[in-house]
PDB file of N, CA and C in Angstrom:
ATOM      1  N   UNK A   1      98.749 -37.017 -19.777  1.00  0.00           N
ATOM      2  CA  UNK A   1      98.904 -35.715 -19.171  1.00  0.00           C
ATOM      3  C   UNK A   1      97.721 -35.476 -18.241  1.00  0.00           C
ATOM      4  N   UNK A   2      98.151 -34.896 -17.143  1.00  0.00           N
ATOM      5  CA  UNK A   2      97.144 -34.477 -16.213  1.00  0.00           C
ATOM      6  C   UNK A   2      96.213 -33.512 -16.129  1.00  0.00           C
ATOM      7  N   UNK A   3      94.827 -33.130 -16.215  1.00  0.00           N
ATOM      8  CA  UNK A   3      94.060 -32.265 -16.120  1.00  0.00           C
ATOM      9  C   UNK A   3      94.051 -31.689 -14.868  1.00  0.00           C
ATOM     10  N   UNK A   4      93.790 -30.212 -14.576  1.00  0.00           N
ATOM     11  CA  UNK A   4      93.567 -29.941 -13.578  1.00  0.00           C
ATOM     12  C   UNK A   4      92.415 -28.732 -13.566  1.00  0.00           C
ATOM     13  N   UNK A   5      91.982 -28.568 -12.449  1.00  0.00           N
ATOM     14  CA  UNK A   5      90.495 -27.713 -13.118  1.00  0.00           C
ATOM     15  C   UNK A   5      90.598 -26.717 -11.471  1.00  0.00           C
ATOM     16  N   UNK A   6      90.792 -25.755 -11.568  1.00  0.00           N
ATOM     17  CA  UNK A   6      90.667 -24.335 -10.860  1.00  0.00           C
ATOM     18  C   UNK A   6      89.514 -23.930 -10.848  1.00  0.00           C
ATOM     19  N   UNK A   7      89.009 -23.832  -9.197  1.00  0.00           N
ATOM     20  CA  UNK A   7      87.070 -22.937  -9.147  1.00  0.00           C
ATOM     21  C   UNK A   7      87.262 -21.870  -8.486  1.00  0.00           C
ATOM     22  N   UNK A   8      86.748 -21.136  -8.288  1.00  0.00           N
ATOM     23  CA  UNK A   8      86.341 -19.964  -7.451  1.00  0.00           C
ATOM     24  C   UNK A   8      87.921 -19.004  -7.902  1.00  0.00           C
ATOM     25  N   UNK A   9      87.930 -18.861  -9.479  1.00  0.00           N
ATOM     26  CA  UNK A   9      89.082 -17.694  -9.271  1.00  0.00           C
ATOM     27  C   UNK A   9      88.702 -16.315  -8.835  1.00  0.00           C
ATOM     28  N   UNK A  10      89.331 -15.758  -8.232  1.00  0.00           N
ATOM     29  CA  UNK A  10      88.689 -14.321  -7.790  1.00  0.00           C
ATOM     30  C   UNK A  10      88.989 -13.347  -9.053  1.00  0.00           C
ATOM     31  N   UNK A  11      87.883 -12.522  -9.472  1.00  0.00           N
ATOM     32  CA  UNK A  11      87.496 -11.719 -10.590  1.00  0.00           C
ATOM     33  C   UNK A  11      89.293 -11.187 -10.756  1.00  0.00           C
ATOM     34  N   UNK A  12      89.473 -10.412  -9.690  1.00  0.00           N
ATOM     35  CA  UNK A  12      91.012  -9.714 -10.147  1.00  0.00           C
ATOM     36  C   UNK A  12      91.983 -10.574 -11.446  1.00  0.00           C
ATOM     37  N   UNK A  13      91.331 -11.764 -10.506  1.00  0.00           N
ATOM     38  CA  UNK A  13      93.123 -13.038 -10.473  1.00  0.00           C
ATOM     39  C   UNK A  13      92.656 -13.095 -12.656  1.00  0.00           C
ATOM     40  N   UNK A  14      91.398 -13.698 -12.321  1.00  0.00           N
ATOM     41  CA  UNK A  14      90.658 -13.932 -13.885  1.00  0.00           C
ATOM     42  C   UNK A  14      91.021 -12.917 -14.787  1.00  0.00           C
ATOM     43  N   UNK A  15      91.315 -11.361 -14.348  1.00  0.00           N
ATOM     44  CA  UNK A  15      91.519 -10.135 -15.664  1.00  0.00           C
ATOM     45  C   UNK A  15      92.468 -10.347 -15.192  1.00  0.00           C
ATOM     46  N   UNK A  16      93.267 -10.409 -14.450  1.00  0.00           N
ATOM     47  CA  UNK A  16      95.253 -10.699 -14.889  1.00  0.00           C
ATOM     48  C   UNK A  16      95.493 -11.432 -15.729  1.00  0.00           C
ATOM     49  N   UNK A  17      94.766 -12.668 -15.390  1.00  0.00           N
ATOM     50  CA  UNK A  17      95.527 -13.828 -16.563  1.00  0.00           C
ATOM     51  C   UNK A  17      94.847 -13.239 -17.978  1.00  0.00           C
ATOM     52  N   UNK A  18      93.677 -13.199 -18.289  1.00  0.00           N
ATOM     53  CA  UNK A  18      93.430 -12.747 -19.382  1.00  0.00           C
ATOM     54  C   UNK A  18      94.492 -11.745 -19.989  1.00  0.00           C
ATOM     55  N   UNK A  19      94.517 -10.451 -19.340  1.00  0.00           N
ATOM     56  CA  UNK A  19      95.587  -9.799 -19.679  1.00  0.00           C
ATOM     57  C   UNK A  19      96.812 -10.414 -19.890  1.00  0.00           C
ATOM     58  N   UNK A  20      97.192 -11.266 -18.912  1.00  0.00           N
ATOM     59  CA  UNK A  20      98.552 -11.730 -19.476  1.00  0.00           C
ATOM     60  C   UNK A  20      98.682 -12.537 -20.770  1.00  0.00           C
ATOM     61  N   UNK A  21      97.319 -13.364 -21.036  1.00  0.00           N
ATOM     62  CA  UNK A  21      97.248 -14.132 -22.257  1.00  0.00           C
ATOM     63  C   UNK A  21      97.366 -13.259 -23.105  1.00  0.00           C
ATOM     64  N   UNK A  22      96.433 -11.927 -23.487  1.00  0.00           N
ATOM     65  CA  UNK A  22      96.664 -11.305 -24.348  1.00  0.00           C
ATOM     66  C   UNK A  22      97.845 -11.089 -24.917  1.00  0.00           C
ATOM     67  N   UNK A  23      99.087 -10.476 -23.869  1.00  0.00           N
ATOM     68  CA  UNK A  23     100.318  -9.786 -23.628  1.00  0.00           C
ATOM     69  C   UNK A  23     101.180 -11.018 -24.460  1.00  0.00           C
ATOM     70  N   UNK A  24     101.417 -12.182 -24.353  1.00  0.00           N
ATOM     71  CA  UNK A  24     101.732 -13.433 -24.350  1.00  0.00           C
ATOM     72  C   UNK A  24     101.768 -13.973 -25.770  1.00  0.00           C
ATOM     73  N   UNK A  25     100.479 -13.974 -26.031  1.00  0.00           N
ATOM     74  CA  UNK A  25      99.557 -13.938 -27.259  1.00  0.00           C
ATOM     75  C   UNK A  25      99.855 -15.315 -27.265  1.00  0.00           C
ATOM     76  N   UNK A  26      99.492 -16.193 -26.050  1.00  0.00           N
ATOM     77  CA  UNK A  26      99.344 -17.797 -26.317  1.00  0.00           C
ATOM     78  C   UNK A  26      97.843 -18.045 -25.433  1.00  0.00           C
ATOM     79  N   UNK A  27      97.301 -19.422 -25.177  1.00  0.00           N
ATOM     80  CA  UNK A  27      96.761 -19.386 -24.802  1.00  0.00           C
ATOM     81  C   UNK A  27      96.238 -19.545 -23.167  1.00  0.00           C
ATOM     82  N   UNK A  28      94.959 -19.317 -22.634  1.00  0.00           N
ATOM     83  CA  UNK A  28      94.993 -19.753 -21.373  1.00  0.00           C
ATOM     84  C   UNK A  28      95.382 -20.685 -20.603  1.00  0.00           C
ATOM     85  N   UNK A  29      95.393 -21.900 -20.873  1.00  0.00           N
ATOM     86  CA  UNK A  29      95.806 -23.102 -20.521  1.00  0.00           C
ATOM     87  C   UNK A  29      97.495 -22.626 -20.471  1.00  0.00           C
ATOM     88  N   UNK A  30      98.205 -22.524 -21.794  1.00  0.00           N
ATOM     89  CA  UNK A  30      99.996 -22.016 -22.262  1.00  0.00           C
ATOM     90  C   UNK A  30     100.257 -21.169 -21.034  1.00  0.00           C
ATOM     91  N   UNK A  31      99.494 -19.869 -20.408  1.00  0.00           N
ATOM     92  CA  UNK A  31      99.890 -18.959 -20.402  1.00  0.00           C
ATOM     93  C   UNK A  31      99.930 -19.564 -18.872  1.00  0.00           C
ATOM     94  N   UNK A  32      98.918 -20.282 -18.073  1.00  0.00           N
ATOM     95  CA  UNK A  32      98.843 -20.367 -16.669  1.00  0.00           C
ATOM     96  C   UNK A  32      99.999 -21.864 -16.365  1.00  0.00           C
ATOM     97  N   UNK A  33     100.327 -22.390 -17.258  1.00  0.00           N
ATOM     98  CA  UNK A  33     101.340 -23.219 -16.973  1.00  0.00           C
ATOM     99  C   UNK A  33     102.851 -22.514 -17.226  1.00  0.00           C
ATOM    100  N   UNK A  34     103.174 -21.809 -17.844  1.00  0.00           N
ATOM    101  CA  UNK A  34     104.175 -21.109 -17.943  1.00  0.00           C
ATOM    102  C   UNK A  34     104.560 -20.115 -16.677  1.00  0.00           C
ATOM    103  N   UNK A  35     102.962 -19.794 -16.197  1.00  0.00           N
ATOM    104  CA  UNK A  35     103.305 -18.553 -15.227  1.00  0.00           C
ATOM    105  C   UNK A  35     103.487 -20.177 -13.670  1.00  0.00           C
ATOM    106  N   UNK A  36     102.751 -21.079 -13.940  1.00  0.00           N
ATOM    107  CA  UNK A  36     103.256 -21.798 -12.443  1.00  0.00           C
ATOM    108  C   UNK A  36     104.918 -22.644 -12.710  1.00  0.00           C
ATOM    109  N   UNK A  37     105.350 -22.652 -13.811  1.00  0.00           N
ATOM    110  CA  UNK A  37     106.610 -23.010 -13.709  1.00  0.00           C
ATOM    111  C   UNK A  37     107.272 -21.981 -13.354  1.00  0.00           C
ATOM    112  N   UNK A  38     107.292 -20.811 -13.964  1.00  0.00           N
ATOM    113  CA  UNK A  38     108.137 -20.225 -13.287  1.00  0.00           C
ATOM    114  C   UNK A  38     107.933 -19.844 -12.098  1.00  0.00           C
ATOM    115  N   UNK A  39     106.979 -19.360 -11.270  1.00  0.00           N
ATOM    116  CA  UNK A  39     106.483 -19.498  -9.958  1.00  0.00           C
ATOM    117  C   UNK A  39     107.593 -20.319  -9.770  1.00  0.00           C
ATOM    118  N   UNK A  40     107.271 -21.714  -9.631  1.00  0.00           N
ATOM    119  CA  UNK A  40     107.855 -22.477  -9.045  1.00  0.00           C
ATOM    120  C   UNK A  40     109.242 -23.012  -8.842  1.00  0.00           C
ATOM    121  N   UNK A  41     109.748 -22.548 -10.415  1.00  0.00           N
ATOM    122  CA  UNK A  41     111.373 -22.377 -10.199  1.00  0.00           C
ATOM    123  C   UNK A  41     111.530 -23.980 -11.216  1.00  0.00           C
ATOM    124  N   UNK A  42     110.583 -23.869 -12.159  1.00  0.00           N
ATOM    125  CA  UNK A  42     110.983 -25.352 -12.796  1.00  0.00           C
ATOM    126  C   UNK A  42     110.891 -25.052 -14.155  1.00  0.00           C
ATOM    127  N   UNK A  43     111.699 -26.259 -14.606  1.00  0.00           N
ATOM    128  CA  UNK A  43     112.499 -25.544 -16.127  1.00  0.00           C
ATOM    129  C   UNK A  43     112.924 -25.122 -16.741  1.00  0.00           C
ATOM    130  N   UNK A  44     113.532 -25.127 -18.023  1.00  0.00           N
ATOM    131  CA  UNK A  44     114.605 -24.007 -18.446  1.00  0.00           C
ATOM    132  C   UNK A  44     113.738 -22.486 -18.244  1.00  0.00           C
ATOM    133  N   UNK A  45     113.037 -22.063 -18.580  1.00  0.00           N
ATOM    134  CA  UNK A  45     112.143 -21.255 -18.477  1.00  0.00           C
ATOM    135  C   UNK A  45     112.518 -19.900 -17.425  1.00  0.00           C
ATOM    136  N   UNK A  46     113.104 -20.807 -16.041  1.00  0.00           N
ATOM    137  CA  UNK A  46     113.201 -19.596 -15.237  1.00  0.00           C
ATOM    138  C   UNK A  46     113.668 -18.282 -15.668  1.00  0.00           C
ATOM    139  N   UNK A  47     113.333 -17.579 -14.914  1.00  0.00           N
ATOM    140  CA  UNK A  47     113.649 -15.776 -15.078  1.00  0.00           C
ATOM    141  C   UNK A  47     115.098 -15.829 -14.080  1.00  0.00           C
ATOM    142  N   UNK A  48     116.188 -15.152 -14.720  1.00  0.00           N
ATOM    143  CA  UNK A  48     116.937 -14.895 -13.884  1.00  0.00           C
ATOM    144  C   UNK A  48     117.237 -13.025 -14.118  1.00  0.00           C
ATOM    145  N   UNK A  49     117.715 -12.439 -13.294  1.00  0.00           N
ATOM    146  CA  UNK A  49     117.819 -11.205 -13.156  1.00  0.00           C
ATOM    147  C   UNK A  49     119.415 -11.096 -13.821  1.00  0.00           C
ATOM    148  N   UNK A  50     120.615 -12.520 -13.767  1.00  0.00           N
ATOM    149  CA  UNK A  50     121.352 -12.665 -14.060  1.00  0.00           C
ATOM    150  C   UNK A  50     122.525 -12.547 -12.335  1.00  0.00           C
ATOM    151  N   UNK A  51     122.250 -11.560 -11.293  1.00  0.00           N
ATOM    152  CA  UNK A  51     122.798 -11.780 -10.613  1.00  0.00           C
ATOM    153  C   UNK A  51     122.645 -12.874  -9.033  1.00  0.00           C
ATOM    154  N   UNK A  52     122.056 -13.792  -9.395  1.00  0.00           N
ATOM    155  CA  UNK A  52     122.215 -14.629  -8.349  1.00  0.00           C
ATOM    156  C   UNK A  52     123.833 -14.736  -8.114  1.00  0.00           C
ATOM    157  N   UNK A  53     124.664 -14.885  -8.514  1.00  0.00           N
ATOM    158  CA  UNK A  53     125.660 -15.365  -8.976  1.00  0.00           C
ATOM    159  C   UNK A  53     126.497 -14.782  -7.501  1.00  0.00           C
ATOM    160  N   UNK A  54     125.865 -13.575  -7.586  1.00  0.00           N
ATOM    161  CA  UNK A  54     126.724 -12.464  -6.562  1.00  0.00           C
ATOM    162  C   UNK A  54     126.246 -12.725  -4.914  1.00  0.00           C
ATOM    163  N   UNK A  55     124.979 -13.007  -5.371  1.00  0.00           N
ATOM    164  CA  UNK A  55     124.818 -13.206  -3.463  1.00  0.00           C
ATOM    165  C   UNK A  55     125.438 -13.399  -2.598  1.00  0.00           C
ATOM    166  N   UNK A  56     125.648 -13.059  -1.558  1.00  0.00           N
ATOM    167  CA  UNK A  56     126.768 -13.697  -0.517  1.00  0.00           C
ATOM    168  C   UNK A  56     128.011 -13.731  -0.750  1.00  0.00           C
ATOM    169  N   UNK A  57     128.142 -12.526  -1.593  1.00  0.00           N
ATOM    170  CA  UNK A  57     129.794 -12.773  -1.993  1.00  0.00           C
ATOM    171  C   UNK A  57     130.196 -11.317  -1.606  1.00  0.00           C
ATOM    172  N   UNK A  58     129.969 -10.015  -0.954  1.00  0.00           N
ATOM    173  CA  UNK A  58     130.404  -8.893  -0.623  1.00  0.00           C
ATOM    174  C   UNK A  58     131.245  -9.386   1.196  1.00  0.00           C
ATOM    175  N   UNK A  59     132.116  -9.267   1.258  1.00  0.00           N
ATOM    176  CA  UNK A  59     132.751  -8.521   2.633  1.00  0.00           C
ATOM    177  C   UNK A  59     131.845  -8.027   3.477  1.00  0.00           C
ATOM    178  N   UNK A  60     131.843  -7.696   4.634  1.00  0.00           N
ATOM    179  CA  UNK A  60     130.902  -6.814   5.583  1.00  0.00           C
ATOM    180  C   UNK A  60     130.965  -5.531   5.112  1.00  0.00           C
ATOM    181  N   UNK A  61     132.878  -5.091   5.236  1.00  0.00           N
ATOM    182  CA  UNK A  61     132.646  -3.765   4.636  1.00  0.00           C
ATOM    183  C   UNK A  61     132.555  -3.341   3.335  1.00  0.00           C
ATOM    184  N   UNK A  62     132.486  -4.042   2.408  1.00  0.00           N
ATOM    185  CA  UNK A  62     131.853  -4.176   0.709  1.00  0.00           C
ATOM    186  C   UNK A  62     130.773  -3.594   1.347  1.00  0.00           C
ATOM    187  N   UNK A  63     129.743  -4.548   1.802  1.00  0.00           N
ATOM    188  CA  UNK A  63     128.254  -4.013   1.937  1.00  0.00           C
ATOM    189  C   UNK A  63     127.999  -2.662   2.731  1.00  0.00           C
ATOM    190  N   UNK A  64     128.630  -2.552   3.779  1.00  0.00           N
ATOM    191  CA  UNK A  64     128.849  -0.744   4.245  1.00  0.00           C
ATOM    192  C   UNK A  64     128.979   0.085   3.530  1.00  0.00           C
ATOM    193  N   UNK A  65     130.297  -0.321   2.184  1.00  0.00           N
ATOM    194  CA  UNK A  65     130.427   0.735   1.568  1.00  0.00           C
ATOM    195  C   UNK A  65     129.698   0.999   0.683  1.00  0.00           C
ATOM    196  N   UNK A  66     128.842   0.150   0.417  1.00  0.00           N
ATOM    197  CA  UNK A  66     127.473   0.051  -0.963  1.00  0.00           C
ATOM    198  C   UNK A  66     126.308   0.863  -0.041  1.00  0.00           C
ATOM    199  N   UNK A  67     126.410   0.429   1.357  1.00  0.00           N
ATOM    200  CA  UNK A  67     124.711   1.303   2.020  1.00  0.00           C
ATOM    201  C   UNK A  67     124.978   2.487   2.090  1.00  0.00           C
ATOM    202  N   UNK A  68     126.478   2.960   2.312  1.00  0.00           N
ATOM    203  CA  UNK A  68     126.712   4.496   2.354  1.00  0.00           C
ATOM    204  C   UNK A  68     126.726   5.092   1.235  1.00  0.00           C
ATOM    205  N   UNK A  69     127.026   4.355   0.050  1.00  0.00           N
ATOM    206  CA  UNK A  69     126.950   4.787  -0.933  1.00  0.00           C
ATOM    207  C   UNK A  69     125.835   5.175  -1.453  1.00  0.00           C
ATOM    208  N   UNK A  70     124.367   4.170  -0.794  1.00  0.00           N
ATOM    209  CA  UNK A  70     123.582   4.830  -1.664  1.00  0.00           C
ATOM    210  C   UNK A  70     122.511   5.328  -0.859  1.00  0.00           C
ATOM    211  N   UNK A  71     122.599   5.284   0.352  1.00  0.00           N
ATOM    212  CA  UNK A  71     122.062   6.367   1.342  1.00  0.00           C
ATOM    213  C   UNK A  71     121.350   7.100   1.026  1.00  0.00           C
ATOM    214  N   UNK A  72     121.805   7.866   0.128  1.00  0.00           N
ATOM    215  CA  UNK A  72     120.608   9.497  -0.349  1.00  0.00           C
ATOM    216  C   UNK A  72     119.660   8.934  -0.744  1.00  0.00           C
ATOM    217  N   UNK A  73     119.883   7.936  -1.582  1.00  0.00           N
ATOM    218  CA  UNK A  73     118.359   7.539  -2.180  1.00  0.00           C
ATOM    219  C   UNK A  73     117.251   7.052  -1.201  1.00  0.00           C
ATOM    220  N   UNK A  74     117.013   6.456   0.246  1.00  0.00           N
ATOM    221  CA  UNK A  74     116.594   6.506   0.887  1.00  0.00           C
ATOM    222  C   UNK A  74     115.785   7.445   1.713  1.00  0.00           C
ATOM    223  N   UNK A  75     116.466   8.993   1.457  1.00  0.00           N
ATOM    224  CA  UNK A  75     115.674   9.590   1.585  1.00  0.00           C
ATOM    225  C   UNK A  75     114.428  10.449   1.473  1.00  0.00           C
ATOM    226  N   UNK A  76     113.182  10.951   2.019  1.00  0.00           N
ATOM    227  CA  UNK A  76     111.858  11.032   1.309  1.00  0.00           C
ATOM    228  C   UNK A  76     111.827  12.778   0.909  1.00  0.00           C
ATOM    229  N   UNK A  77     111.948  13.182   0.016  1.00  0.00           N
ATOM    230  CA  UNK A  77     111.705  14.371  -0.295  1.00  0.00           C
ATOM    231  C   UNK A  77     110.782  15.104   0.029  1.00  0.00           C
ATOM    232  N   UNK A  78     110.212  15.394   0.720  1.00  0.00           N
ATOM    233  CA  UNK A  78     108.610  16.014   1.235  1.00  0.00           C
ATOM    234  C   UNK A  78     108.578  16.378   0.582  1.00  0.00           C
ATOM    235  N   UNK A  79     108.857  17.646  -0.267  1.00  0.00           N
ATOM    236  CA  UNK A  79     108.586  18.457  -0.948  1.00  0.00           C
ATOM    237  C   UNK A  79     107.571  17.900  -1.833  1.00  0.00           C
ATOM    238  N   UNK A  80     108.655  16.492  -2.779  1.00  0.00           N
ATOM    239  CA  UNK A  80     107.975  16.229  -3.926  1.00  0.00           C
ATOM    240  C   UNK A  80     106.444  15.446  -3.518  1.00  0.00           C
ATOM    241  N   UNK A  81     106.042  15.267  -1.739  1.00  0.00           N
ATOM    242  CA  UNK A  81     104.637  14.250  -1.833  1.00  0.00           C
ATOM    243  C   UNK A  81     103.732  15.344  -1.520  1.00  0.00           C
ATOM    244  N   UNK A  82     104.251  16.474  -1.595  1.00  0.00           N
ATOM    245  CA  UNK A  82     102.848  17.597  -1.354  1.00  0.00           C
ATOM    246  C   UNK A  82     101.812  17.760  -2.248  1.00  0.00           C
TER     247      UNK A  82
END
């Protein structure tokens, strides 16, 4: 198995992973190979949201009728950023 050795992590990057180890409750080494597979899209492991499935499968006007549909939500309430 291959070693690999990471320098100059930037402070942020270092309390994420910690945090994530915690969260995880495996270890550093476990936790930063788990997070670059899935990054990377390798192994059973991946995250799916479940709808890839759907991509590219609406009509033109499917997708019209989904943007009109949800339209309102697009809009910014001033009110509520005062």
């Amino acid at each position: 198995m291959r070693h690999l050795t990471i320098r100059h992590v930037p402070p942020a990057l270092a309390r994420a992973l910690e945090a994530e180890k915690r969260r995880r409750r495996t270890s550093l080494n476990r936790t930063v190979i788990d997070l670059l597979t899935q990054a990377l899209g390798l192994g059973a492991g991946r995250r799916s949201n479940g709808l890839a499935r759907f991509a590219g499968t609406w009509t033109r006007e499917e997708f019209e009728e989904f943007e009109k549909a949800v339209e309102f939500t697009e809009q910014i309430d001033e009110e509520l950023w005062r």
